[in-house]
N, C-alpha and C. Protein backbone atom coordinates (compact mmCIF):
# COMPACT_ATOMS: atom_id res chain seq x y z
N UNK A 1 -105.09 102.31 108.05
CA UNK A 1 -105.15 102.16 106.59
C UNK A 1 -103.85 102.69 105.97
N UNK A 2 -103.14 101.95 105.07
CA UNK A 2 -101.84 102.22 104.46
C UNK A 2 -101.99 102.96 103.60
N UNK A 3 -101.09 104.10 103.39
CA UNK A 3 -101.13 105.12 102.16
C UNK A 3 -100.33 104.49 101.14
N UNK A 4 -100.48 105.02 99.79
CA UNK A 4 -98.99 104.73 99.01
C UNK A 4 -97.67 105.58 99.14
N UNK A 5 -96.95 105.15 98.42
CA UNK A 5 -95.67 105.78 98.77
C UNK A 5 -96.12 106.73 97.38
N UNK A 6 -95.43 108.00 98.05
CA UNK A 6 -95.27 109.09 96.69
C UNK A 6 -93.41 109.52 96.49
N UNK A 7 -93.66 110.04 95.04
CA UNK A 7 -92.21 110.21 94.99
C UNK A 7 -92.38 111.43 94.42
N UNK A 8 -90.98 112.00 94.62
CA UNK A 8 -90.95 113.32 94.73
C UNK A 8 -90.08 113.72 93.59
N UNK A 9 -90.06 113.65 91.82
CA UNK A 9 -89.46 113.50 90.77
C UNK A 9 -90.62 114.35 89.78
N UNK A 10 -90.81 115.46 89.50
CA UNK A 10 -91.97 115.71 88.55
C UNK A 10 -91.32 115.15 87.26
N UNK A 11 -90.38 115.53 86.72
CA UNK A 11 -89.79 114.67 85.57
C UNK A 11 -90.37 113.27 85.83
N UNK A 12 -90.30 112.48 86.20
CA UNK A 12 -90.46 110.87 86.37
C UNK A 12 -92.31 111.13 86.04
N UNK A 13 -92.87 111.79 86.99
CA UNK A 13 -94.72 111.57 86.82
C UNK A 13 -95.01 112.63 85.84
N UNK A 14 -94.48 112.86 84.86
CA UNK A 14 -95.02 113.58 84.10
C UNK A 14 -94.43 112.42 83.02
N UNK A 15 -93.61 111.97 82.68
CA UNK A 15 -93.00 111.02 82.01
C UNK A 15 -94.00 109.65 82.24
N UNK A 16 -94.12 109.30 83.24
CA UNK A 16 -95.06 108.01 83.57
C UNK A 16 -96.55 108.42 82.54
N UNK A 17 -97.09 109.66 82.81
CA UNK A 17 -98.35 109.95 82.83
C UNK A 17 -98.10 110.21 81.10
N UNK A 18 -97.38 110.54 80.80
CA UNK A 18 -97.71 110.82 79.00
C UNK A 18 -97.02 109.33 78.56
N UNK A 19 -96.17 108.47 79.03
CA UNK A 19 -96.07 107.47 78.31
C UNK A 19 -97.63 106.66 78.60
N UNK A 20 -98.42 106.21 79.31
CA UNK A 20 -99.51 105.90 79.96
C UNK A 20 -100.63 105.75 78.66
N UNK A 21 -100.63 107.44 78.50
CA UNK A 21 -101.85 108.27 77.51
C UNK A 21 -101.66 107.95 76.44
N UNK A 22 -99.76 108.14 75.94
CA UNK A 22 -99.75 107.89 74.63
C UNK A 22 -99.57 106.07 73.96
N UNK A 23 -99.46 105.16 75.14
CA UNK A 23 -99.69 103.91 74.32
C UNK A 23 -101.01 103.68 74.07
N UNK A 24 -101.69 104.33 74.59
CA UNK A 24 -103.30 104.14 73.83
C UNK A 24 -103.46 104.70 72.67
N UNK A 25 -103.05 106.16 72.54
CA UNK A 25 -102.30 106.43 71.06
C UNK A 25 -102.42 105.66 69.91
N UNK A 26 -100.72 104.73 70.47
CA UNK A 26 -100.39 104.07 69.59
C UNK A 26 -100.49 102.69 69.24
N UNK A 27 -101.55 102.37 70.22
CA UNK A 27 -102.23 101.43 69.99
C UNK A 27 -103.44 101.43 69.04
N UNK A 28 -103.80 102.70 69.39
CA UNK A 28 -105.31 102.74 67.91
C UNK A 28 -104.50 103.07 66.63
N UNK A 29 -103.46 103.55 66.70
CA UNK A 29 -103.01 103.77 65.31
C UNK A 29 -102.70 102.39 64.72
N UNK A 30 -102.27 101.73 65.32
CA UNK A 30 -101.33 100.45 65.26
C UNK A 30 -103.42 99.55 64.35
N UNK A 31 -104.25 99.69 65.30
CA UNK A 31 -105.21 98.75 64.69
C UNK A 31 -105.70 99.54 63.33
N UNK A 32 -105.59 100.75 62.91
CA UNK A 32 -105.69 101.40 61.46
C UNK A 32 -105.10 101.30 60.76
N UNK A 33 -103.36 100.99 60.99
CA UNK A 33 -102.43 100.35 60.41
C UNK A 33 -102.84 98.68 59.90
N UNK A 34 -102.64 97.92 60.72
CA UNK A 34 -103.09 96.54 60.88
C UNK A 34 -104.25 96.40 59.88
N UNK A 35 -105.38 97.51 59.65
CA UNK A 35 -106.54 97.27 58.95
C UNK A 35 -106.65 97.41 57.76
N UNK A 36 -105.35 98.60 57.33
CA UNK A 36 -104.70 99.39 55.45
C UNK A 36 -103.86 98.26 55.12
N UNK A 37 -103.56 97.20 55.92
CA UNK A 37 -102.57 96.41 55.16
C UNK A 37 -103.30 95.13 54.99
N UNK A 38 -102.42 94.53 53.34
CA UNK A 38 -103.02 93.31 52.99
C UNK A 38 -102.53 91.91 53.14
N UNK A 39 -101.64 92.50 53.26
CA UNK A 39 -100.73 91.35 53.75
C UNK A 39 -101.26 90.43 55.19
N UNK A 40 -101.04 89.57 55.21
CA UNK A 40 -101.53 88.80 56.39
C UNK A 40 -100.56 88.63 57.19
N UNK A 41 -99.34 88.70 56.89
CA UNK A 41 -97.86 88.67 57.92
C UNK A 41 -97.83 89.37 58.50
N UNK A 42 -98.11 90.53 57.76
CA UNK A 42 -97.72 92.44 58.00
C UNK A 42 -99.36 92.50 59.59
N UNK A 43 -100.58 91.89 58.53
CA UNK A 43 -101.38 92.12 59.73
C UNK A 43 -101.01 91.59 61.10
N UNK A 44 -100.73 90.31 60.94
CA UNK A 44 -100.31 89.96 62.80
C UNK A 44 -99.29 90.44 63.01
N UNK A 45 -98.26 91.13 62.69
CA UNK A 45 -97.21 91.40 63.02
C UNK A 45 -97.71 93.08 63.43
N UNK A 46 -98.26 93.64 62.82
CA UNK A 46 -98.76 94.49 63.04
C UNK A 46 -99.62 94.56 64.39
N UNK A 47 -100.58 93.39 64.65
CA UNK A 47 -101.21 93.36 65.70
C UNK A 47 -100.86 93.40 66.85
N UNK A 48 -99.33 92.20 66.58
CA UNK A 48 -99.35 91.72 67.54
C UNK A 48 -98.24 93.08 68.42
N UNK A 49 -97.85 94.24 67.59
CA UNK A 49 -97.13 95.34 68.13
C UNK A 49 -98.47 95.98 68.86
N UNK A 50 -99.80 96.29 68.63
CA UNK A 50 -100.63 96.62 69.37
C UNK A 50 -100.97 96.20 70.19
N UNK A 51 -100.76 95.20 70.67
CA UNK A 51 -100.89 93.89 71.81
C UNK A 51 -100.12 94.30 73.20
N UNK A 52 -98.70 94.34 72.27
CA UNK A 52 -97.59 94.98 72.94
C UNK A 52 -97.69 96.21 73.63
N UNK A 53 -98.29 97.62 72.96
CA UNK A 53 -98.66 98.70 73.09
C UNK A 53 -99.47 98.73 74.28
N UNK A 54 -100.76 97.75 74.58
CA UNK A 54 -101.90 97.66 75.57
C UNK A 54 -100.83 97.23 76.77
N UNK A 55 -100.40 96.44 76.05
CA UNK A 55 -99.73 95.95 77.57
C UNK A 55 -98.90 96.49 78.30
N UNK A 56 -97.86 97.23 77.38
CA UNK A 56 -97.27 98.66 78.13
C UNK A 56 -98.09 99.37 79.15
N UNK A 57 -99.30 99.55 78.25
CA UNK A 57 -100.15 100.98 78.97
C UNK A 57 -100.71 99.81 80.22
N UNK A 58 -100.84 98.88 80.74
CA UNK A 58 -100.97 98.17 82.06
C UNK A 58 -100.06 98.32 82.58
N UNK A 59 -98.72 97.90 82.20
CA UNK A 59 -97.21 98.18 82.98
C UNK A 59 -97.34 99.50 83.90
N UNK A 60 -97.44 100.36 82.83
CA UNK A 60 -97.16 101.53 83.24
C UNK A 60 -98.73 102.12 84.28
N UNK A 61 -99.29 101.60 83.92
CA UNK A 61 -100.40 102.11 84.73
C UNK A 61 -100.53 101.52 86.81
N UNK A 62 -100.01 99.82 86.21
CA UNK A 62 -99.48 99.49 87.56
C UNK A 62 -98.79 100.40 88.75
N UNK A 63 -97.11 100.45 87.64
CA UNK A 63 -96.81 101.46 88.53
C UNK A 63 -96.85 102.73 88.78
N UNK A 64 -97.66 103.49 88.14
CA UNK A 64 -98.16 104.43 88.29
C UNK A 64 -99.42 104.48 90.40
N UNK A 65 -99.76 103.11 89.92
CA UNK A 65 -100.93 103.00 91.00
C UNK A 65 -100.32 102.92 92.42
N UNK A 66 -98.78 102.19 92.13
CA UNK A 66 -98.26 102.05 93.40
C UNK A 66 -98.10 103.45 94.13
N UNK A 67 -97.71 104.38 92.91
CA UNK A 67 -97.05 105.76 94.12
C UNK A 67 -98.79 106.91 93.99
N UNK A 68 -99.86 106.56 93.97
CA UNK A 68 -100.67 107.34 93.62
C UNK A 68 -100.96 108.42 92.88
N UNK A 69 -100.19 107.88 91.35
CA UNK A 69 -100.18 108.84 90.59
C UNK A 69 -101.45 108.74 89.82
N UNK A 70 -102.27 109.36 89.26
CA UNK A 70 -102.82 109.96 88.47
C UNK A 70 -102.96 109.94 86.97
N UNK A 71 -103.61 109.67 86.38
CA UNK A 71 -103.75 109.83 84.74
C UNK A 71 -104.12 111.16 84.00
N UNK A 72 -102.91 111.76 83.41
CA UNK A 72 -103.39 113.37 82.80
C UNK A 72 -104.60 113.02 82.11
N UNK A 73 -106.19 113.81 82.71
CA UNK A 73 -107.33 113.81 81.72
C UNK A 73 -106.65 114.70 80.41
N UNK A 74 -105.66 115.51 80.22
CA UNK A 74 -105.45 116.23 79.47
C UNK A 74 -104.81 115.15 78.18
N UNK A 75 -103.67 114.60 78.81
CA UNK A 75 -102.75 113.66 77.84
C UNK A 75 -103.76 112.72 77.73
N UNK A 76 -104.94 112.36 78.10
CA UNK A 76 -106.06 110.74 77.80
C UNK A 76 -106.57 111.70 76.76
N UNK A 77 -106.99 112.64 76.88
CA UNK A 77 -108.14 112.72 75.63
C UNK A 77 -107.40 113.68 74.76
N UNK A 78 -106.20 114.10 74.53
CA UNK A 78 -105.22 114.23 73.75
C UNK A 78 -104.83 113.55 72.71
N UNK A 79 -104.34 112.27 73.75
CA UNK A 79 -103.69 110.89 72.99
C UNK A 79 -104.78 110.53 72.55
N UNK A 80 -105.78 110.02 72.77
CA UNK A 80 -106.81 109.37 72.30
C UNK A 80 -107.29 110.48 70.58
N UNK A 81 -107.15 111.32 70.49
CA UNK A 81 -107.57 112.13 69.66
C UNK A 81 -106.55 111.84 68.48
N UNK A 82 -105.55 111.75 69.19
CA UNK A 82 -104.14 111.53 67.70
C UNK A 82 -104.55 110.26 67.56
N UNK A 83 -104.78 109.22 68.37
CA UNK A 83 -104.26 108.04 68.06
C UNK A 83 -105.52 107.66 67.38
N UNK A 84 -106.63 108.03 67.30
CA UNK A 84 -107.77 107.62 66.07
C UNK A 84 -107.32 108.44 65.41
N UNK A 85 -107.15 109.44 64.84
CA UNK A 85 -106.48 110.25 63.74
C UNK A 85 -105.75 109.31 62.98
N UNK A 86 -104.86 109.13 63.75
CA UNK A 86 -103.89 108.11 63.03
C UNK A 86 -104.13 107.26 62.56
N UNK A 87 -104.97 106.49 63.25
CA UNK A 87 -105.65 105.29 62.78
C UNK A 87 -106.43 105.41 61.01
N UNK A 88 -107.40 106.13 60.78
CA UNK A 88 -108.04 106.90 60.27
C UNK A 88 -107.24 106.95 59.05
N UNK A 89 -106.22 107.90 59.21
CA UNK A 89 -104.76 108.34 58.29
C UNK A 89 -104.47 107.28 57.87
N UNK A 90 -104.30 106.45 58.45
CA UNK A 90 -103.63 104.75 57.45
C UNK A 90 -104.34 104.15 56.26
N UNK A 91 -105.80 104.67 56.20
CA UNK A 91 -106.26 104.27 55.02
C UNK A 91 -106.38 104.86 54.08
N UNK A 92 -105.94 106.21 54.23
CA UNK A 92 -105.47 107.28 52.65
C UNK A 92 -104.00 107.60 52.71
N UNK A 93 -103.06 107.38 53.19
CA UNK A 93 -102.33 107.84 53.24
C UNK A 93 -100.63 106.62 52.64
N UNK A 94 -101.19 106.04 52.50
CA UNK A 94 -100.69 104.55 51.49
C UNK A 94 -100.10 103.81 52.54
N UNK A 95 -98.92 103.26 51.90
CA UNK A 95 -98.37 101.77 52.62
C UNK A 95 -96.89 102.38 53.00
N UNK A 96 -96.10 102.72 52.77
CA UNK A 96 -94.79 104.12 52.74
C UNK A 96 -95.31 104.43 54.57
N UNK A 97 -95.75 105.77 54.60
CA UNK A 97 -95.92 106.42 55.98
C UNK A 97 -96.17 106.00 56.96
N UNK A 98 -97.43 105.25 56.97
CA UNK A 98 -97.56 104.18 58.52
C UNK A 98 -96.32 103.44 58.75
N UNK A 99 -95.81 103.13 58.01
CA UNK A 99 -94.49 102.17 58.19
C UNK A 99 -93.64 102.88 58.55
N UNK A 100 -93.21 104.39 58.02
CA UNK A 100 -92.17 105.47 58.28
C UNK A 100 -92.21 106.10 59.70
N UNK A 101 -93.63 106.39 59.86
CA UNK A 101 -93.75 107.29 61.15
C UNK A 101 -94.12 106.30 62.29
N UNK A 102 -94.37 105.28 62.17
CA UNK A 102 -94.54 104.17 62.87
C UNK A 102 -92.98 103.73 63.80
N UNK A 103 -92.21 103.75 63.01
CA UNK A 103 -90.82 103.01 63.30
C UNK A 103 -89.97 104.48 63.61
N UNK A 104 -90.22 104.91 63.30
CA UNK A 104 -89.71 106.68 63.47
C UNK A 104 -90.29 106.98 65.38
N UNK A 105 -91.39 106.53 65.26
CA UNK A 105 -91.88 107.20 66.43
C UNK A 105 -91.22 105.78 67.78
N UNK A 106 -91.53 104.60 67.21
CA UNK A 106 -90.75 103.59 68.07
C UNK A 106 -89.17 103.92 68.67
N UNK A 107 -88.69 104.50 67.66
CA UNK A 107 -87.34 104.78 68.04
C UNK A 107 -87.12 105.54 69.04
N UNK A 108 -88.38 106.60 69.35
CA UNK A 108 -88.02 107.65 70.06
C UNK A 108 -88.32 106.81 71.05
N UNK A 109 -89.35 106.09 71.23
CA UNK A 109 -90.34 105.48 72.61
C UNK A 109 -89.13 104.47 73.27
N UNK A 110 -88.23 104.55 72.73
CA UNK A 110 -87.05 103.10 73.42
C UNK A 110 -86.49 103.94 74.51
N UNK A 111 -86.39 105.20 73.97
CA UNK A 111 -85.65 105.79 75.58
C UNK A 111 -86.42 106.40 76.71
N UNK A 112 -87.23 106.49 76.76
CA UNK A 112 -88.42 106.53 77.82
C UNK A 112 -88.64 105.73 78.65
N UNK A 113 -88.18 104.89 78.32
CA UNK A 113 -88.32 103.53 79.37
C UNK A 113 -86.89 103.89 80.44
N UNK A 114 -85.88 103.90 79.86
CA UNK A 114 -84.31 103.40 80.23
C UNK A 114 -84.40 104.78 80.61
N UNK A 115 -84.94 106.06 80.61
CA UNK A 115 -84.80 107.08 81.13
C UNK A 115 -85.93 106.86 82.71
N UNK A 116 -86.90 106.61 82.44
CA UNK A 116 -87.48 106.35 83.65
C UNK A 116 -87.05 105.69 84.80
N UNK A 117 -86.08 104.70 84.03
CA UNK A 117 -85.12 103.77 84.89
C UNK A 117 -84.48 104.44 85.67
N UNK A 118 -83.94 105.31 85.14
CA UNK A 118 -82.31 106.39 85.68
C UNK A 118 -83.15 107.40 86.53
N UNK A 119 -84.77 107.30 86.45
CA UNK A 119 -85.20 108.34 87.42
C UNK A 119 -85.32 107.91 88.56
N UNK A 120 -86.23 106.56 88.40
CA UNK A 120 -86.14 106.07 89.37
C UNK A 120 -85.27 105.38 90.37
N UNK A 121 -83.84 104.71 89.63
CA UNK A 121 -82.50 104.82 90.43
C UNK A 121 -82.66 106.08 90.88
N UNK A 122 -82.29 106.99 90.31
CA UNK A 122 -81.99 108.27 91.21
C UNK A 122 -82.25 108.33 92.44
N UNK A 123 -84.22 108.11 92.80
CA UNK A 123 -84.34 108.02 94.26
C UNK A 123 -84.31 106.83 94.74
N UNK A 124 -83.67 105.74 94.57
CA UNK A 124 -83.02 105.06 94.98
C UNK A 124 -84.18 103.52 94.80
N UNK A 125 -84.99 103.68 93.91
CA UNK A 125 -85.99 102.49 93.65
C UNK A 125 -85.71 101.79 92.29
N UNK A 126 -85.74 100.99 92.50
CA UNK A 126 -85.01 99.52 91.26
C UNK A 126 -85.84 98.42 91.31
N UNK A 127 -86.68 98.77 91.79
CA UNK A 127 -88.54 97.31 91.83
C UNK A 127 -88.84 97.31 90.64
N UNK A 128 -88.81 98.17 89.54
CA UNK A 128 -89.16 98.63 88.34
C UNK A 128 -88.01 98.17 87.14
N UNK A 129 -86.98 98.07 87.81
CA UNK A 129 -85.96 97.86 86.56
C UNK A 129 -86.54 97.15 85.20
N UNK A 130 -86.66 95.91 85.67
CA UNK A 130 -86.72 94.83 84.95
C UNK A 130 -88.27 95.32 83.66
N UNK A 131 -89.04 95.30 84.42
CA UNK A 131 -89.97 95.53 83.67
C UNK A 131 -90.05 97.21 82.12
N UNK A 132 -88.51 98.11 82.99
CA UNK A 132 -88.71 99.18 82.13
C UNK A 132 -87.81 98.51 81.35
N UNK A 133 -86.95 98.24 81.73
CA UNK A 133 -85.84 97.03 80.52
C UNK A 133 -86.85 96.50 79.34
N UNK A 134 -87.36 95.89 79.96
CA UNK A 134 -88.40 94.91 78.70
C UNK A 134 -89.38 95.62 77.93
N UNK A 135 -89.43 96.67 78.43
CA UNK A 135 -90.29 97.17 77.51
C UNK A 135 -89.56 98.53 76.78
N UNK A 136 -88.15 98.79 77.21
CA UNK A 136 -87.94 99.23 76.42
C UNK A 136 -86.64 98.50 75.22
N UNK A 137 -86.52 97.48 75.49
CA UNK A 137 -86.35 96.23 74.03
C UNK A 137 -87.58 96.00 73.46
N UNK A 138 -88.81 95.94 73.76
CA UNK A 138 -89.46 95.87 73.19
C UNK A 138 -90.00 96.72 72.42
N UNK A 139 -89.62 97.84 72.83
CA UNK A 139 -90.22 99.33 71.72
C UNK A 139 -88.90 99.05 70.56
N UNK A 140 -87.69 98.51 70.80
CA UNK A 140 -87.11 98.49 70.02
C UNK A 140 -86.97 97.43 68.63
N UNK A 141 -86.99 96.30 69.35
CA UNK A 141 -87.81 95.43 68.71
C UNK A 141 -88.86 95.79 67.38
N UNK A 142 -89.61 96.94 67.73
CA UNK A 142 -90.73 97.20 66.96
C UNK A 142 -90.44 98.02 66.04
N UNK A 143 -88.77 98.77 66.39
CA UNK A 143 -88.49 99.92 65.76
C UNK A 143 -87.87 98.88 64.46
N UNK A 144 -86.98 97.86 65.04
CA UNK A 144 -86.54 96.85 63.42
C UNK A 144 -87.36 96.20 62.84
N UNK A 145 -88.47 96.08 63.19
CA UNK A 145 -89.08 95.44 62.52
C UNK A 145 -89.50 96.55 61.53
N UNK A 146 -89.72 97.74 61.75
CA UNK A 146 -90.52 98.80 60.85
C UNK A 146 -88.97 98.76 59.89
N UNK A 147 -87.89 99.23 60.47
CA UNK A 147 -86.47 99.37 59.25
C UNK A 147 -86.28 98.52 58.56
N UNK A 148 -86.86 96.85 58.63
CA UNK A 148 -86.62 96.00 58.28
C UNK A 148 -87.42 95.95 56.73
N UNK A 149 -88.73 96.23 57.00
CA UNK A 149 -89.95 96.22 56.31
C UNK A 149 -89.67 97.71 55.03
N UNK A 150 -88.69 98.71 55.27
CA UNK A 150 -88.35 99.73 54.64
C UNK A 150 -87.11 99.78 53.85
N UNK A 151 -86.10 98.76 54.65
CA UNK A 151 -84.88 98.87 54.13
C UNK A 151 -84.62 99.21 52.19
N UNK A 152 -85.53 98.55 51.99
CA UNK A 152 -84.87 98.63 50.35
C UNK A 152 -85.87 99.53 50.07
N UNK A 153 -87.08 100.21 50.11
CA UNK A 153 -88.14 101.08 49.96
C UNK A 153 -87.11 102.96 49.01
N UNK A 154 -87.26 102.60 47.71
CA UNK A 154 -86.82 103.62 47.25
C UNK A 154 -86.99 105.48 47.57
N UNK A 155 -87.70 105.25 48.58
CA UNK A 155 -88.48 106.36 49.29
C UNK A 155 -87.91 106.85 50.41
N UNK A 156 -87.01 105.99 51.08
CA UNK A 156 -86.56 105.97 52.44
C UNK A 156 -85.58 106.97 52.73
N UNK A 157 -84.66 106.86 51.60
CA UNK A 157 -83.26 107.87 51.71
C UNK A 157 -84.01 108.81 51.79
N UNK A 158 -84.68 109.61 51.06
CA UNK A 158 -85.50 111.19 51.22
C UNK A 158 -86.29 110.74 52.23
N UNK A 159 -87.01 110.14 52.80
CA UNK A 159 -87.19 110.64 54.07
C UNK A 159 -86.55 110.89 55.36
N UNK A 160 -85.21 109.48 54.87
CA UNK A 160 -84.17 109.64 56.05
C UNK A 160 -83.36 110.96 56.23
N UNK A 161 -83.06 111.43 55.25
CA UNK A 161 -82.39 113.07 55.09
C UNK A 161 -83.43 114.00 55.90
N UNK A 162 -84.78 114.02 55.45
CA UNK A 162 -85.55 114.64 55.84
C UNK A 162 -85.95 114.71 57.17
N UNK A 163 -86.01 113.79 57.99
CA UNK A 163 -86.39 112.95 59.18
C UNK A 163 -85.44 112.76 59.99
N UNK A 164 -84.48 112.10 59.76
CA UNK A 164 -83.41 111.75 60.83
C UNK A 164 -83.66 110.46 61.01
N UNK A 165 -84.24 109.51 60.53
CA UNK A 165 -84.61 108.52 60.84
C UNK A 165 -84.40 107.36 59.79
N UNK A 166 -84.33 106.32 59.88
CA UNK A 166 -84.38 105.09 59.00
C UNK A 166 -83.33 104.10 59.19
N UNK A 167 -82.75 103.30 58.35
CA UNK A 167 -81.83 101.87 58.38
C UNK A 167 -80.66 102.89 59.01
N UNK A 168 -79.82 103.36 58.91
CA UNK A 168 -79.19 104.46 59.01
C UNK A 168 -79.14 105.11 59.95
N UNK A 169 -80.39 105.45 60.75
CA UNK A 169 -79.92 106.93 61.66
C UNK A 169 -81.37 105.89 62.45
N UNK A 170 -80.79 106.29 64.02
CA UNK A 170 -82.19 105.72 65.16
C UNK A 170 -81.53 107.04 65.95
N UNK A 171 -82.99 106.84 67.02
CA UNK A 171 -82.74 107.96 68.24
C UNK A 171 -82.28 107.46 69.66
N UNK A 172 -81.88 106.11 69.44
CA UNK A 172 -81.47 105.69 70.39
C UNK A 172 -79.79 104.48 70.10
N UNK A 173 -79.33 104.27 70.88
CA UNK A 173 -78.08 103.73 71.04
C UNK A 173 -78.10 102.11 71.47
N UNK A 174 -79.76 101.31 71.64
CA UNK A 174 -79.82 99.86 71.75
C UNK A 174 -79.16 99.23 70.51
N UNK A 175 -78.71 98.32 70.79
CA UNK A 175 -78.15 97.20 69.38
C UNK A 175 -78.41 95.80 70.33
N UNK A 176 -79.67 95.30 69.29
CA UNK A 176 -80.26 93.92 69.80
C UNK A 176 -79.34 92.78 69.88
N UNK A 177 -78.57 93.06 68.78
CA UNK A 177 -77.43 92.31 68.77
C UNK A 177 -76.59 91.87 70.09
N UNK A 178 -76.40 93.19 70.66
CA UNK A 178 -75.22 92.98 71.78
C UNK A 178 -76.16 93.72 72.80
N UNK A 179 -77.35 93.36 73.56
CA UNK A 179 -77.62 94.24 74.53
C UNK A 179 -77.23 94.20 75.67
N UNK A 180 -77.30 94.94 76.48
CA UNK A 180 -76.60 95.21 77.92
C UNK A 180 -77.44 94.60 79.03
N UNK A 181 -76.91 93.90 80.12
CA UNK A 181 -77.96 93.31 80.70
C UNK A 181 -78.46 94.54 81.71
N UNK A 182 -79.89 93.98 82.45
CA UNK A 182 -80.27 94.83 83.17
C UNK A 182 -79.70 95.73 83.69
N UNK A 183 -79.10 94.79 84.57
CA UNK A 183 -78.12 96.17 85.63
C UNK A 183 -77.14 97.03 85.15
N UNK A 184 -76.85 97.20 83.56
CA UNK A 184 -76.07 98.22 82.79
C UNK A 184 -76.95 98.65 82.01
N UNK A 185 -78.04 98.07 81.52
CA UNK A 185 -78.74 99.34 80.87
C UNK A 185 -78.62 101.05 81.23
N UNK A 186 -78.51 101.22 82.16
CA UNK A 186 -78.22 102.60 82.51
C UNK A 186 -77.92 103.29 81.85
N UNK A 187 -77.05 102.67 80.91
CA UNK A 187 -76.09 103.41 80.01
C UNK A 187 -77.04 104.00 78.91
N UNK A 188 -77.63 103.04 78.56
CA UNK A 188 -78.57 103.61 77.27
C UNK A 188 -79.10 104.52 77.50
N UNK A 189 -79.15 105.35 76.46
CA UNK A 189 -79.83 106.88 76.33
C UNK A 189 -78.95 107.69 76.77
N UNK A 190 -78.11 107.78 77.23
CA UNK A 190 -77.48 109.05 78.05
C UNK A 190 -77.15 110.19 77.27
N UNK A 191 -77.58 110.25 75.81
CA UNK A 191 -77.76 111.37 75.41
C UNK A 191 -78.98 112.41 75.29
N UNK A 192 -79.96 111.91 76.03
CA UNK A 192 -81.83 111.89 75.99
C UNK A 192 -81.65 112.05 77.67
N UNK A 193 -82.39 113.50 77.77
CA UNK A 193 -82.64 113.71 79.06
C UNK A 193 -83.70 113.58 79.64
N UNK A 194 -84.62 114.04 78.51
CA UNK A 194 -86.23 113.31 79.44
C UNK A 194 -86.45 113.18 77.56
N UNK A 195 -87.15 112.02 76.88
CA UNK A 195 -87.68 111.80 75.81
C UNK A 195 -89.25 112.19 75.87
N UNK A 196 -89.80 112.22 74.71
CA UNK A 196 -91.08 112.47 74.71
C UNK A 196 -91.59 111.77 73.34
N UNK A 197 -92.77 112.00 73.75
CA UNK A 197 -93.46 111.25 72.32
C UNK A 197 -94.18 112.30 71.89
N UNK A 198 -93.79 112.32 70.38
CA UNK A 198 -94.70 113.04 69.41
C UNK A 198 -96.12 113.26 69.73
């Protein structure tokens, strides 16, 4: 009977295991979001980032299964606790914040991916590239769409001062415009040593 392969990176499975926990997170926030808004654009567009979110948390759960890693019960019923919170929060808390901390928190989630990448190069495995690539354009993706939806929002500059975040300031160094193909992504993030999510 074949074992799995284990790897020997606690940075990398502690990173796997809270990105895992927290797209369930931000996936329930994402359907409390989706539910405070009236817009019907905003709703599928909204959805369809929760869609995105589930499907991460399969990605990542895949390879998680290959090296017999584990799901923190701690980070599942953690995440799960914020991420109905959040959810919850979207219907008193107006149309401004879900949109702010939403795209705020995407920004951070882009380098988690491209950092996992560089872990797993490290020990010398690249089966994974492609798929951490895509999903981490795709967290980014989600992050313009939130700056996009804010840009003119008279509210934004004070939060951007406040925050670090908005049209203006990201936590990461992707530009959709000109992205790097797979095999140079590497580069991205190299100021982010292990990222985390809020």
């Amino acid at each position: 009977m074949s074992t799995s392969p284990t790897i020997d990176h606690p940075k990398l499975v502690k990173l796997l295991q809270m990105a895992y926990s927290a797209e369930k997170a931000a996936a329930f926030a994402y359907i409390g979001h989706a539910g405070s808004v009236r817009n019907p654009d905003e709703k599928r567009a909204i959805g369809q980032i929760e869609n995105d979110e589930w499907h991460h948390r399969e990605i990542v759960l895949a390879i998680m299964q290959q090296y017999g890693i584990q799901a923190s019960r701690y980070n599942e019923i953690k995440y799960h606790i914020i991420g109905k919170m959040l959810s919850m929060g979207c219907y008193v808390i107006g149309w401004f914040m879900p949109y702010f901390f939403a795209g705020r928190l995407e920004s951070g989630n882009v380098c988690e991916y491209f950092v996992m990448m560089r872990y797993f190069n490290d020990l010398g495995i690249t089966a994974h590239d492609k798929d951490l690539y895509e999903m981490g354009i795709k967290e980014k993706e989600h992050e313009v769409y939130f700056q996009k939806r804010l840009e003119n929002n008279r509210l934004l500059p004070w939060f951007e001062r406040i925050f670090g975040w908005g049209t203006r300031h990201s936590f990461n160094d992707v530009d959709l415009e000109k992205t790097l193909p797979v095999e140079e992504s590497k580069r991205y993030c190299r100021h982010r040593g292990q990222p985390g999510r809020q």
